[in-house]
PDB file of N, CA and C in Angstrom:
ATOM      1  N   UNK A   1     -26.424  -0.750 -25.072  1.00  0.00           N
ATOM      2  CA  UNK A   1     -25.248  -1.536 -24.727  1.00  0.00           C
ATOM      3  C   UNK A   1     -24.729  -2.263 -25.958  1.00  0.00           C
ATOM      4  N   UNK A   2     -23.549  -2.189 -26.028  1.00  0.00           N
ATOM      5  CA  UNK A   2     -22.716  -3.052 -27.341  1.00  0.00           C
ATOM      6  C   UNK A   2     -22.289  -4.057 -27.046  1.00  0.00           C
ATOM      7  N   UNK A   3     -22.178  -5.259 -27.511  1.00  0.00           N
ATOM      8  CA  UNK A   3     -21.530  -6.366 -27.369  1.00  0.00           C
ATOM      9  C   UNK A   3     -19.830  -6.878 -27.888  1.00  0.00           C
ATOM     10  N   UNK A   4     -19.190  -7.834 -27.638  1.00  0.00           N
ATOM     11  CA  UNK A   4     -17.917  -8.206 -28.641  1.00  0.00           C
ATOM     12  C   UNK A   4     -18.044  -9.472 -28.257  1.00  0.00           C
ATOM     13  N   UNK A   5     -17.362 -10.091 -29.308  1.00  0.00           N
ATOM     14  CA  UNK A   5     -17.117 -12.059 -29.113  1.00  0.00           C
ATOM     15  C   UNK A   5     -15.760 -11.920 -29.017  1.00  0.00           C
ATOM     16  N   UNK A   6     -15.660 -12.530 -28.183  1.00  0.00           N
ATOM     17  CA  UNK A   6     -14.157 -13.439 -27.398  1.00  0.00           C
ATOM     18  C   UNK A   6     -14.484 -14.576 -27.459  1.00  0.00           C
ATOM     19  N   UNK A   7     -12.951 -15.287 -28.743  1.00  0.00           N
ATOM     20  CA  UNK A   7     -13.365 -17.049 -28.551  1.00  0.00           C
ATOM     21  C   UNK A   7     -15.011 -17.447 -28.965  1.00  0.00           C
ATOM     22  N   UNK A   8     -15.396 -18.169 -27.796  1.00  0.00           N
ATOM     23  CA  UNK A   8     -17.152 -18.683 -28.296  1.00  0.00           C
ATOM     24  C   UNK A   8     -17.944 -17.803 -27.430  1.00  0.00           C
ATOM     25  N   UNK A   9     -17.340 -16.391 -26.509  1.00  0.00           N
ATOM     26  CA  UNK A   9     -18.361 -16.087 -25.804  1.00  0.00           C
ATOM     27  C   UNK A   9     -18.575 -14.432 -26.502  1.00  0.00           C
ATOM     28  N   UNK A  10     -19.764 -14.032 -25.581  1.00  0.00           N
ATOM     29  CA  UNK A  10     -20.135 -12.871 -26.078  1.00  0.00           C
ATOM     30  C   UNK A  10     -20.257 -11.897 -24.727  1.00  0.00           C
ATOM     31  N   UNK A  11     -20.067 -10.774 -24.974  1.00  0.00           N
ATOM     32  CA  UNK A  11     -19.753  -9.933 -23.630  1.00  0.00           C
ATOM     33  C   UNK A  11     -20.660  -8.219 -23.763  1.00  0.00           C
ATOM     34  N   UNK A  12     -21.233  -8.346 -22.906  1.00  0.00           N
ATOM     35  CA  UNK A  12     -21.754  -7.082 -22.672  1.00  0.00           C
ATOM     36  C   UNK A  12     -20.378  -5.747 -22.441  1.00  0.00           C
ATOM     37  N   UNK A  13     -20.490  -4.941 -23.209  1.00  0.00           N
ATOM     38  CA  UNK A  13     -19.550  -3.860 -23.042  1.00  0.00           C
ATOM     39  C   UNK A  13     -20.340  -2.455 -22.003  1.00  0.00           C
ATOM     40  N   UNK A  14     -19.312  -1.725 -21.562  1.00  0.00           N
ATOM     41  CA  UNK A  14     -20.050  -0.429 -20.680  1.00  0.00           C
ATOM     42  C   UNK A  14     -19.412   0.762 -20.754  1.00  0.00           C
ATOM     43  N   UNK A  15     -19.668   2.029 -20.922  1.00  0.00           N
ATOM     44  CA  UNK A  15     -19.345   2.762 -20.740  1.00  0.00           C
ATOM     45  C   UNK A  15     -17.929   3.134 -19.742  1.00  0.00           C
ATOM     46  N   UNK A  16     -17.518   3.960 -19.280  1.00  0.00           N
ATOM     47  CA  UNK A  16     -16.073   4.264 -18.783  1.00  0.00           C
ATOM     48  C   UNK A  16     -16.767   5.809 -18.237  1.00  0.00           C
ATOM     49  N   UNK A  17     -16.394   5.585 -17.041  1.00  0.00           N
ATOM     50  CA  UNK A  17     -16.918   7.282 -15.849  1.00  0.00           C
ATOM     51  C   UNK A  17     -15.235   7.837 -16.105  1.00  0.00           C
ATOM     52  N   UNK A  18     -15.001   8.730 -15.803  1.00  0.00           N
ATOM     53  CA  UNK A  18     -13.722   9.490 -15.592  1.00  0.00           C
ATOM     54  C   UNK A  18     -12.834   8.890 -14.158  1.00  0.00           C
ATOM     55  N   UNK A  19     -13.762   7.961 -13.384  1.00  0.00           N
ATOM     56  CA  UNK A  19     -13.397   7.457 -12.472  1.00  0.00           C
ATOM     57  C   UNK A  19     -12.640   6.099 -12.749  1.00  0.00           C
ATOM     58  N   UNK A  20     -13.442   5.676 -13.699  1.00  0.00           N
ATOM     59  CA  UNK A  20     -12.657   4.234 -14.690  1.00  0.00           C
ATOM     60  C   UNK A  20     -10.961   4.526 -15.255  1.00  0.00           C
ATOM     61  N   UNK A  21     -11.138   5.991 -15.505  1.00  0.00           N
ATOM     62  CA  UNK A  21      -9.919   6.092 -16.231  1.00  0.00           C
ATOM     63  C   UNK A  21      -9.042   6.525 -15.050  1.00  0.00           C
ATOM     64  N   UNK A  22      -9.169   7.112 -14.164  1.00  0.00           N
ATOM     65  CA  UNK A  22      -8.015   7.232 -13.263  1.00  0.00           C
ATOM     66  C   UNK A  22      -7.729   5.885 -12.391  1.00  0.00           C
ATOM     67  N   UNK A  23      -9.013   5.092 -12.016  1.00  0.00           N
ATOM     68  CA  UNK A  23      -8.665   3.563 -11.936  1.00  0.00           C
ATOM     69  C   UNK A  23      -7.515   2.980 -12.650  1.00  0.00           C
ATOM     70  N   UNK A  24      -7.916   3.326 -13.693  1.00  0.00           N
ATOM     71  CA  UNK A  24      -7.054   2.098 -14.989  1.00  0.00           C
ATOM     72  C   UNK A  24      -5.198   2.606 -14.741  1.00  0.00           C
ATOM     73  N   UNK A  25      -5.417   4.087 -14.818  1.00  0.00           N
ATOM     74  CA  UNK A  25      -3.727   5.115 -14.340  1.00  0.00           C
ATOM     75  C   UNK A  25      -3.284   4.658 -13.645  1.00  0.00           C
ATOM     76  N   UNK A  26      -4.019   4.504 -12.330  1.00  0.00           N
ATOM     77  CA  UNK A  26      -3.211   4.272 -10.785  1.00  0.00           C
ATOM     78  C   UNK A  26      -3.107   2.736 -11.358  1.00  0.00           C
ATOM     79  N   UNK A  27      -3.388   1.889 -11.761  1.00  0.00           N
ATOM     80  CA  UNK A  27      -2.630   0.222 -11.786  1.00  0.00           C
ATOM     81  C   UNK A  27      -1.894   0.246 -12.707  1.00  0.00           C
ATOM     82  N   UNK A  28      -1.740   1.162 -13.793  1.00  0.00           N
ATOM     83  CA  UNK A  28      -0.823   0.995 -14.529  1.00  0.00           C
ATOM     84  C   UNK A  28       0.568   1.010 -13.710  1.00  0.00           C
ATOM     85  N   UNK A  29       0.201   2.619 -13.193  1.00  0.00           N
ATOM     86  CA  UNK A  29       1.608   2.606 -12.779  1.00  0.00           C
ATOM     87  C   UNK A  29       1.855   1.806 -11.533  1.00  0.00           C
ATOM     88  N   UNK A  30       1.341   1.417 -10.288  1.00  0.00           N
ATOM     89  CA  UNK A  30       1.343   0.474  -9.113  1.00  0.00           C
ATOM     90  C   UNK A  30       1.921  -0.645 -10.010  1.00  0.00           C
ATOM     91  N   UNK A  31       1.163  -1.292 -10.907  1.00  0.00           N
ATOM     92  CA  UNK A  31       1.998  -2.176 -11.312  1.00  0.00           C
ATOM     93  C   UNK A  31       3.005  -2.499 -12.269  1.00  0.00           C
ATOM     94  N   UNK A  32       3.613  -1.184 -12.928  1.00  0.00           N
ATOM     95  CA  UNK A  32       4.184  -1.314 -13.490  1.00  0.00           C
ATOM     96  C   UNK A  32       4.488  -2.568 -15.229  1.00  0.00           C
ATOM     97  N   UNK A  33       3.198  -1.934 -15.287  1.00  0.00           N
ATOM     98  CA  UNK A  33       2.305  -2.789 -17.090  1.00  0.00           C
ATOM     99  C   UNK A  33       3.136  -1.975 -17.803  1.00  0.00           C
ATOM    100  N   UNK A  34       3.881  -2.811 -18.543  1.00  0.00           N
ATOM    101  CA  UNK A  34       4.494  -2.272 -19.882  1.00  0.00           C
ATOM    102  C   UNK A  34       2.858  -2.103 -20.743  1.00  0.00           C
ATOM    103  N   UNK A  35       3.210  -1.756 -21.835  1.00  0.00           N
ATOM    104  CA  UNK A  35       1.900  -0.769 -22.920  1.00  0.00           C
ATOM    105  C   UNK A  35       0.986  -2.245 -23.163  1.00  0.00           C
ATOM    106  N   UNK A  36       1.330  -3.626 -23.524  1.00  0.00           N
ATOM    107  CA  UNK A  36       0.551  -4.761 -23.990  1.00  0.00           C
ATOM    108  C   UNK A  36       0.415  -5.296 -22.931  1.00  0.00           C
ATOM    109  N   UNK A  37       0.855  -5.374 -21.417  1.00  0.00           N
ATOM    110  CA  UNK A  37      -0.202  -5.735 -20.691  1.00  0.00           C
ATOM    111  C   UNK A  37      -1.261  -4.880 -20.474  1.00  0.00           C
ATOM    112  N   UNK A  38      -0.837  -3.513 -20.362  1.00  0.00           N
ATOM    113  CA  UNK A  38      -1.832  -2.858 -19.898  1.00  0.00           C
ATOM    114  C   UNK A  38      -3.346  -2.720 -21.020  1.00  0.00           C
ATOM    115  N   UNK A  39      -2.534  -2.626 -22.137  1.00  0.00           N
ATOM    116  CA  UNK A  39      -3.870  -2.653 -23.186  1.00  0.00           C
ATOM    117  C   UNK A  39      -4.779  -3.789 -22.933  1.00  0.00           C
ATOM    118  N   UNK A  40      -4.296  -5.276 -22.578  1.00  0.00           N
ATOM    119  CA  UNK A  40      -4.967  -6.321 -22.161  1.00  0.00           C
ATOM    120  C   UNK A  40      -5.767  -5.681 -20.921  1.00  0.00           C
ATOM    121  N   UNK A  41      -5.196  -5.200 -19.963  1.00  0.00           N
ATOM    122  CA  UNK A  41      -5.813  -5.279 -18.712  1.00  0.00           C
ATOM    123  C   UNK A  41      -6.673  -4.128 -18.743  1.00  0.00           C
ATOM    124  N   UNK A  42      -6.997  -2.999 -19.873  1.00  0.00           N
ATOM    125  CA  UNK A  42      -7.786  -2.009 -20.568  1.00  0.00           C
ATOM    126  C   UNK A  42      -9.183  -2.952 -20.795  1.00  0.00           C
ATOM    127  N   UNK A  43      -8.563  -3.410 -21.531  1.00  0.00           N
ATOM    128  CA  UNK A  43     -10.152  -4.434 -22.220  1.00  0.00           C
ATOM    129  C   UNK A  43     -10.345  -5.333 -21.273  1.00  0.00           C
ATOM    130  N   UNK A  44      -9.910  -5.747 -20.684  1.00  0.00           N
ATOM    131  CA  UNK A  44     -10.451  -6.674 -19.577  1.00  0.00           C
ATOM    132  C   UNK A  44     -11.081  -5.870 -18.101  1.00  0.00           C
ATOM    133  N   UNK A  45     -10.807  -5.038 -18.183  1.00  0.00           N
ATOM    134  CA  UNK A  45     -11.659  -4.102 -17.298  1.00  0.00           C
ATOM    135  C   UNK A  45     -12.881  -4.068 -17.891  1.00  0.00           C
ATOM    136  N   UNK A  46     -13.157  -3.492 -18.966  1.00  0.00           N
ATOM    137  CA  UNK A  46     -13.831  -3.066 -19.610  1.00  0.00           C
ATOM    138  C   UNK A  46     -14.698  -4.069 -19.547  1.00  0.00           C
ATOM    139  N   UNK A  47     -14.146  -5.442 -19.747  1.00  0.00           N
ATOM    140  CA  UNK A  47     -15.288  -5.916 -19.915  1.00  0.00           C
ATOM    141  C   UNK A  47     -16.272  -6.722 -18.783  1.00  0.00           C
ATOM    142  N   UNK A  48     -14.965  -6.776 -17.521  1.00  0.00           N
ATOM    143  CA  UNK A  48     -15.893  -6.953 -15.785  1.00  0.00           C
ATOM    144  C   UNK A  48     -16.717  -6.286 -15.633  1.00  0.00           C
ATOM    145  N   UNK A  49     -16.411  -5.077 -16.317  1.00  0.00           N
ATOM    146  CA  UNK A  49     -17.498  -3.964 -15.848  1.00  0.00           C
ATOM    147  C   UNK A  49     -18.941  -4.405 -16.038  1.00  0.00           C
ATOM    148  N   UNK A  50     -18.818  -4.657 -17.148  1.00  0.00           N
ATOM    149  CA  UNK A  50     -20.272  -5.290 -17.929  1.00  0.00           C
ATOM    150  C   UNK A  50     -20.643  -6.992 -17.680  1.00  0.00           C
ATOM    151  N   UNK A  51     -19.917  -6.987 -17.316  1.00  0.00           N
ATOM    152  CA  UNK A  51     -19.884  -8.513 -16.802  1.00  0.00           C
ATOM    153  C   UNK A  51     -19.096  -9.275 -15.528  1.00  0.00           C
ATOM    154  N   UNK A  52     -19.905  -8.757 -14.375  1.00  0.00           N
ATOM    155  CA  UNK A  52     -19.625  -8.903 -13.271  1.00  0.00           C
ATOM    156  C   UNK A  52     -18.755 -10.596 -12.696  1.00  0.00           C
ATOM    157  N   UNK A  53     -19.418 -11.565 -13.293  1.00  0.00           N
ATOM    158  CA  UNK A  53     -18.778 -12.406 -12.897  1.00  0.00           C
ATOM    159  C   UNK A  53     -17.904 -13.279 -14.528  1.00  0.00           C
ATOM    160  N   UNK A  54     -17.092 -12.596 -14.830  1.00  0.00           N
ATOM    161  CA  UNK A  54     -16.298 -12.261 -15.940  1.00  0.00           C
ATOM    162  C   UNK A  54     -14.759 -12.619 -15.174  1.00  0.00           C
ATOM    163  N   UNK A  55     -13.904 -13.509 -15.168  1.00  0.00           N
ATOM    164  CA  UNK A  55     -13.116 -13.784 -13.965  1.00  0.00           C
ATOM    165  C   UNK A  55     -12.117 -14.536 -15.210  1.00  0.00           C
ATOM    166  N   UNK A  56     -10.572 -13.436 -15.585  1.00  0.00           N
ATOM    167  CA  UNK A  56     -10.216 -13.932 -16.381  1.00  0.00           C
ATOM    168  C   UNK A  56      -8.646 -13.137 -15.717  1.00  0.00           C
ATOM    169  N   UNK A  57      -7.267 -13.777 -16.235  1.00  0.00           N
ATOM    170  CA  UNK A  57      -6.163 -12.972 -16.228  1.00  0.00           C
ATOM    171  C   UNK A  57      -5.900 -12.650 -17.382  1.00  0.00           C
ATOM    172  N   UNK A  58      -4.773 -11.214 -17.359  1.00  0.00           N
ATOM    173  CA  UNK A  58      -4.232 -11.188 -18.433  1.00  0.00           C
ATOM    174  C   UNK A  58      -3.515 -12.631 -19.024  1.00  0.00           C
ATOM    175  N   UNK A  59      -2.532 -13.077 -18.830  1.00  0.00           N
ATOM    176  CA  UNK A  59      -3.189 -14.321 -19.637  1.00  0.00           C
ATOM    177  C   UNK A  59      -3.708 -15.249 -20.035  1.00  0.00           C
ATOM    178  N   UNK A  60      -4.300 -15.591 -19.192  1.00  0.00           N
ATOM    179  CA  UNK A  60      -5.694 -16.245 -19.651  1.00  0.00           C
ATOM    180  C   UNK A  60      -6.274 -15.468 -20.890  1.00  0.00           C
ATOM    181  N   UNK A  61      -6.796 -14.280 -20.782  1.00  0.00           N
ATOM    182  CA  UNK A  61      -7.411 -13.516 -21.747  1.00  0.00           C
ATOM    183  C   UNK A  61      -6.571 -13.453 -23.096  1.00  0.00           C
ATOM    184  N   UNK A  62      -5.090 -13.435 -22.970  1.00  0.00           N
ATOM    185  CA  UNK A  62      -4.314 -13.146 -24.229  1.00  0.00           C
ATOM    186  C   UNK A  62      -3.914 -14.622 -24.801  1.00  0.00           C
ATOM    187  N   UNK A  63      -4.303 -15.880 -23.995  1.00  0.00           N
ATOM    188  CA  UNK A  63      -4.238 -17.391 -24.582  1.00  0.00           C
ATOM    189  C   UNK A  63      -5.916 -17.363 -25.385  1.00  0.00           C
ATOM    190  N   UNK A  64      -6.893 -16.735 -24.960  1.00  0.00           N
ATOM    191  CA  UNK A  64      -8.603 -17.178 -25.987  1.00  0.00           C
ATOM    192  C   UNK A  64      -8.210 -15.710 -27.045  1.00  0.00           C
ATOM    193  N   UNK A  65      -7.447 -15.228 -26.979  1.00  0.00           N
ATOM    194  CA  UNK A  65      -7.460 -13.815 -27.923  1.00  0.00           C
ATOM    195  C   UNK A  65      -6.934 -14.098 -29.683  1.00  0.00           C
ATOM    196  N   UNK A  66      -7.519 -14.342 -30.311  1.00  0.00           N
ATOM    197  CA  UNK A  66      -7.178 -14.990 -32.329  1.00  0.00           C
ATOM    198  C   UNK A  66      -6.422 -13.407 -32.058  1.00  0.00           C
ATOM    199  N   UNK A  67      -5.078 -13.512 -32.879  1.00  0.00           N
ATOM    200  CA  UNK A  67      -4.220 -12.251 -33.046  1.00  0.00           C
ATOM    201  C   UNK A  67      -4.929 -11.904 -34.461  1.00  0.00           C
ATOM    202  N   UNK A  68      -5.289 -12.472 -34.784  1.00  0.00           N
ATOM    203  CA  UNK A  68      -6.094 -11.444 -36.216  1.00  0.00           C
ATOM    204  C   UNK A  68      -7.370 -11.064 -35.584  1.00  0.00           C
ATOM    205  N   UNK A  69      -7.955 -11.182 -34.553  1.00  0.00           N
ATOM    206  CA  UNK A  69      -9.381 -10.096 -33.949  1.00  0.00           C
ATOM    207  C   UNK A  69      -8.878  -9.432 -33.152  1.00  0.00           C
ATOM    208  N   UNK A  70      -7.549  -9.251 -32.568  1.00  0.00           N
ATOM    209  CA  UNK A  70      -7.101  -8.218 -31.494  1.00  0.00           C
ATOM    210  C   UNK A  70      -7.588  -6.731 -31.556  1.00  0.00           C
ATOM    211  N   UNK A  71      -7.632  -6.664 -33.066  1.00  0.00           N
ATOM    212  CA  UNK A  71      -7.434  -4.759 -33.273  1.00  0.00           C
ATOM    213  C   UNK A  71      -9.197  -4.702 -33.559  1.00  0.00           C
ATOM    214  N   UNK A  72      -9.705  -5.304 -34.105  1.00  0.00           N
ATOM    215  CA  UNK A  72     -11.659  -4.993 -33.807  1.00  0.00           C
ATOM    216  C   UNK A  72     -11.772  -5.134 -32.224  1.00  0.00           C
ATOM    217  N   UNK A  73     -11.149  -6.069 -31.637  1.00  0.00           N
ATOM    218  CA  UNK A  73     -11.699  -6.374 -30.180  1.00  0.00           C
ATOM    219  C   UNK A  73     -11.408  -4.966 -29.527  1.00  0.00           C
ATOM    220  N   UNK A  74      -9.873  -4.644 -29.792  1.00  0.00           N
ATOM    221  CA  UNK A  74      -9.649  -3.623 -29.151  1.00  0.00           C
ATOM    222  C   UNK A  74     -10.509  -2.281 -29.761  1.00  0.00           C
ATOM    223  N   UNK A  75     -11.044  -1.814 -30.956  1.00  0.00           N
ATOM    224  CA  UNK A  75     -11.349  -0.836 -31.497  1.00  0.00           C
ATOM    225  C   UNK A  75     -12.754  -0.653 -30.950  1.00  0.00           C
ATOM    226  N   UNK A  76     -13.267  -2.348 -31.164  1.00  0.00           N
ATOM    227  CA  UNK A  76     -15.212  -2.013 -30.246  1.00  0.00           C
ATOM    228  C   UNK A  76     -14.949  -1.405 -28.835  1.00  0.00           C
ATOM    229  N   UNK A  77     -14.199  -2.024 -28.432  1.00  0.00           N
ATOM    230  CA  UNK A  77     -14.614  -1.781 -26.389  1.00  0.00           C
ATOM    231  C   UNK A  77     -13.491  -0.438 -26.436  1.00  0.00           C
ATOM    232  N   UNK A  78     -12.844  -0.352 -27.103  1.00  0.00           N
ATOM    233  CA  UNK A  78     -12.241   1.652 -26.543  1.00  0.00           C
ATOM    234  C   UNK A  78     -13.352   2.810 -27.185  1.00  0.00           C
ATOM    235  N   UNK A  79     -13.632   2.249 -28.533  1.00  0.00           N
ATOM    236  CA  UNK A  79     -14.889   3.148 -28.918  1.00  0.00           C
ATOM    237  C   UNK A  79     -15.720   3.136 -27.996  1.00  0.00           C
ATOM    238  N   UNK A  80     -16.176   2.087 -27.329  1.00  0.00           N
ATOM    239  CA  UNK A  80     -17.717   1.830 -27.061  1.00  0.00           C
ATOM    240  C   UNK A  80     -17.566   2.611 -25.637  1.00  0.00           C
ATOM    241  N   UNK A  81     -16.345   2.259 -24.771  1.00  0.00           N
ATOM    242  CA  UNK A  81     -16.314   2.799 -23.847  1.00  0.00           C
ATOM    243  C   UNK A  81     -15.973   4.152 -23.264  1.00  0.00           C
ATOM    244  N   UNK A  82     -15.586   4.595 -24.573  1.00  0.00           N
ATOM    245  CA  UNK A  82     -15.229   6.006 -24.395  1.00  0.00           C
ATOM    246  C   UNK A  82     -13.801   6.879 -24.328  1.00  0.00           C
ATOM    247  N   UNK A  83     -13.100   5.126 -23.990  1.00  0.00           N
ATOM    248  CA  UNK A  83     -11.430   5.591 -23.885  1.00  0.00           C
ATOM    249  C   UNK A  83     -10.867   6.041 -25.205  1.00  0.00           C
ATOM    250  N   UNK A  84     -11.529   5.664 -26.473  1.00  0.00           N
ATOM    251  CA  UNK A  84     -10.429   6.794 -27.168  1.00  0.00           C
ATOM    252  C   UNK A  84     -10.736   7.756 -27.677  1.00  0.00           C
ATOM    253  N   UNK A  85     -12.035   8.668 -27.250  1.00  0.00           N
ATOM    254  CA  UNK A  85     -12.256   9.907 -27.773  1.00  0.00           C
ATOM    255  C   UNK A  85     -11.488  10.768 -26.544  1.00  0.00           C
ATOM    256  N   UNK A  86     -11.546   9.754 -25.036  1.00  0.00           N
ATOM    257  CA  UNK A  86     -10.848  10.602 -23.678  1.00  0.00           C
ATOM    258  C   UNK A  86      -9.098  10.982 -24.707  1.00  0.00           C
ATOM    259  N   UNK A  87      -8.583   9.527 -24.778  1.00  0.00           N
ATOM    260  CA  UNK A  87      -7.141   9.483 -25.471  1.00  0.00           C
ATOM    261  C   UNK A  87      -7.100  10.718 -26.476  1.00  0.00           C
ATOM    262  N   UNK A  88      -7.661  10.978 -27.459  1.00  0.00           N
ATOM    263  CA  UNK A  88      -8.172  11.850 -28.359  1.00  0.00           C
ATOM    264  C   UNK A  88      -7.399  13.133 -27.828  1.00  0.00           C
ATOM    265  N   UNK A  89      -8.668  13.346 -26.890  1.00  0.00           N
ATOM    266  CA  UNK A  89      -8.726  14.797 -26.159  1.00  0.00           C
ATOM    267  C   UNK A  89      -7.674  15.024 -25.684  1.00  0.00           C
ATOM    268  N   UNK A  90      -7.208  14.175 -24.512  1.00  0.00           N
ATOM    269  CA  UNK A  90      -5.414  14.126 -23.517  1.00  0.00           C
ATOM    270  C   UNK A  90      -4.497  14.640 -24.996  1.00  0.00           C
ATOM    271  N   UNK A  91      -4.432  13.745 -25.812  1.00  0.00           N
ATOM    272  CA  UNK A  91      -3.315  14.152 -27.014  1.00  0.00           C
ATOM    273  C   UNK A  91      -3.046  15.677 -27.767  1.00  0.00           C
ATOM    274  N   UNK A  92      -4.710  16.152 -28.363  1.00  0.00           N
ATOM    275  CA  UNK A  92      -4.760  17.437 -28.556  1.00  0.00           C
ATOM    276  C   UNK A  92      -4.174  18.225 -27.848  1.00  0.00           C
ATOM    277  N   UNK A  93      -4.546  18.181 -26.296  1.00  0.00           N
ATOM    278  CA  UNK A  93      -3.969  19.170 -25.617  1.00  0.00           C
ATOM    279  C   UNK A  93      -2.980  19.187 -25.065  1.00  0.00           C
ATOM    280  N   UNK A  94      -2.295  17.847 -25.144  1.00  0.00           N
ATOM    281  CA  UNK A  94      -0.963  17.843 -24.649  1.00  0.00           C
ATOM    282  C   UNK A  94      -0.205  17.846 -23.384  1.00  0.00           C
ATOM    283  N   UNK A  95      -1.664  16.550 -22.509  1.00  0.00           N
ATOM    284  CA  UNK A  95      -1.941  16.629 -21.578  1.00  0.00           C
ATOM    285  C   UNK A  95      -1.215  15.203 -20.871  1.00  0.00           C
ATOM    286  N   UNK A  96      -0.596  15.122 -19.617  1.00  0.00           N
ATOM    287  CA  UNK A  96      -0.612  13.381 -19.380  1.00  0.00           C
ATOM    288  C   UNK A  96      -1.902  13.092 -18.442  1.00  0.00           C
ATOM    289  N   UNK A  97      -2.541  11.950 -18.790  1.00  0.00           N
ATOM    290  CA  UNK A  97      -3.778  11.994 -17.968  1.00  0.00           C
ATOM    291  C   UNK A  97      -3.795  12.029 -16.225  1.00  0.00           C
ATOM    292  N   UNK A  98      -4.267  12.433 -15.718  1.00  0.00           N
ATOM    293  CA  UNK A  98      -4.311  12.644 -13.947  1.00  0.00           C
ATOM    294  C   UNK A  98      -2.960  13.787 -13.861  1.00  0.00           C
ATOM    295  N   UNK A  99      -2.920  14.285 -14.672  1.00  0.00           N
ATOM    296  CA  UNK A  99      -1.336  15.349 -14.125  1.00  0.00           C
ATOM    297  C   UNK A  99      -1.669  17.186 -14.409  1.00  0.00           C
ATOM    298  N   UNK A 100      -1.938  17.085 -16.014  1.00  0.00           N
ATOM    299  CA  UNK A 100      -2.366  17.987 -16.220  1.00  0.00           C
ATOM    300  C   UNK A 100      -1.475  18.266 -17.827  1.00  0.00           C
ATOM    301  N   UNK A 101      -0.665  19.589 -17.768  1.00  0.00           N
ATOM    302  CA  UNK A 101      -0.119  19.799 -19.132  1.00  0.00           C
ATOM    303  C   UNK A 101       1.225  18.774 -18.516  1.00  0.00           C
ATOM    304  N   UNK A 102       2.314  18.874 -19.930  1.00  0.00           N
ATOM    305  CA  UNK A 102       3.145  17.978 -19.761  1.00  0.00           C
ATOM    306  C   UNK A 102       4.831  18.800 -20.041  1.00  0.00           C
TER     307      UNK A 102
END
């Protein structure tokens, strides 16, 4: 398990099932997240997962977020979790995710 610091705390990170990622699809679009909420609400999944009683909003989370650690915060927990080798793959092939080709 990998960790990241947010602010003064420290957070257990978790893996991502293929079930995580069609989770994360269907609220994008239900709620209609432009790309920076949703990247917030990416990592903040990510990190309930691993930390069950982890009870934060997008902003809440984007008021404790230093804009100079955004892009490590974001780079540990998509590495760690798996979302951007999935992103990776979708792109090569030229795929939209849950649809198929594009």
């Amino acid at each position: 398990m990998d960790k990241v610091k947010i602010g003064d705390k420290e957070y257990t990170l978790s893996r991502f099932k293929y079930k995580d990622i069609k989770n994360l699809e269907r609220y994008r679009v239900e709620k209609k997240l432009d790309p920076l909420d949703f990247d917030t609400y990416l990592l903040i999944y990510n990190i309930k997962k691993g930390n069950p009683d982890f009870k934060m909003t997008i902003d809440e989370f984007d008021e404790i977020v230093d804009i100079d650690k955004i892009d490590d915060i974001r780079k540990t927990i998509n590495d760690y979790s798996g979302f951007n080798k999935y992103v990776k793959k979708v792109e090569e092939k030229n795929l939209t995710p849950g649809v198929g080709k594009k």
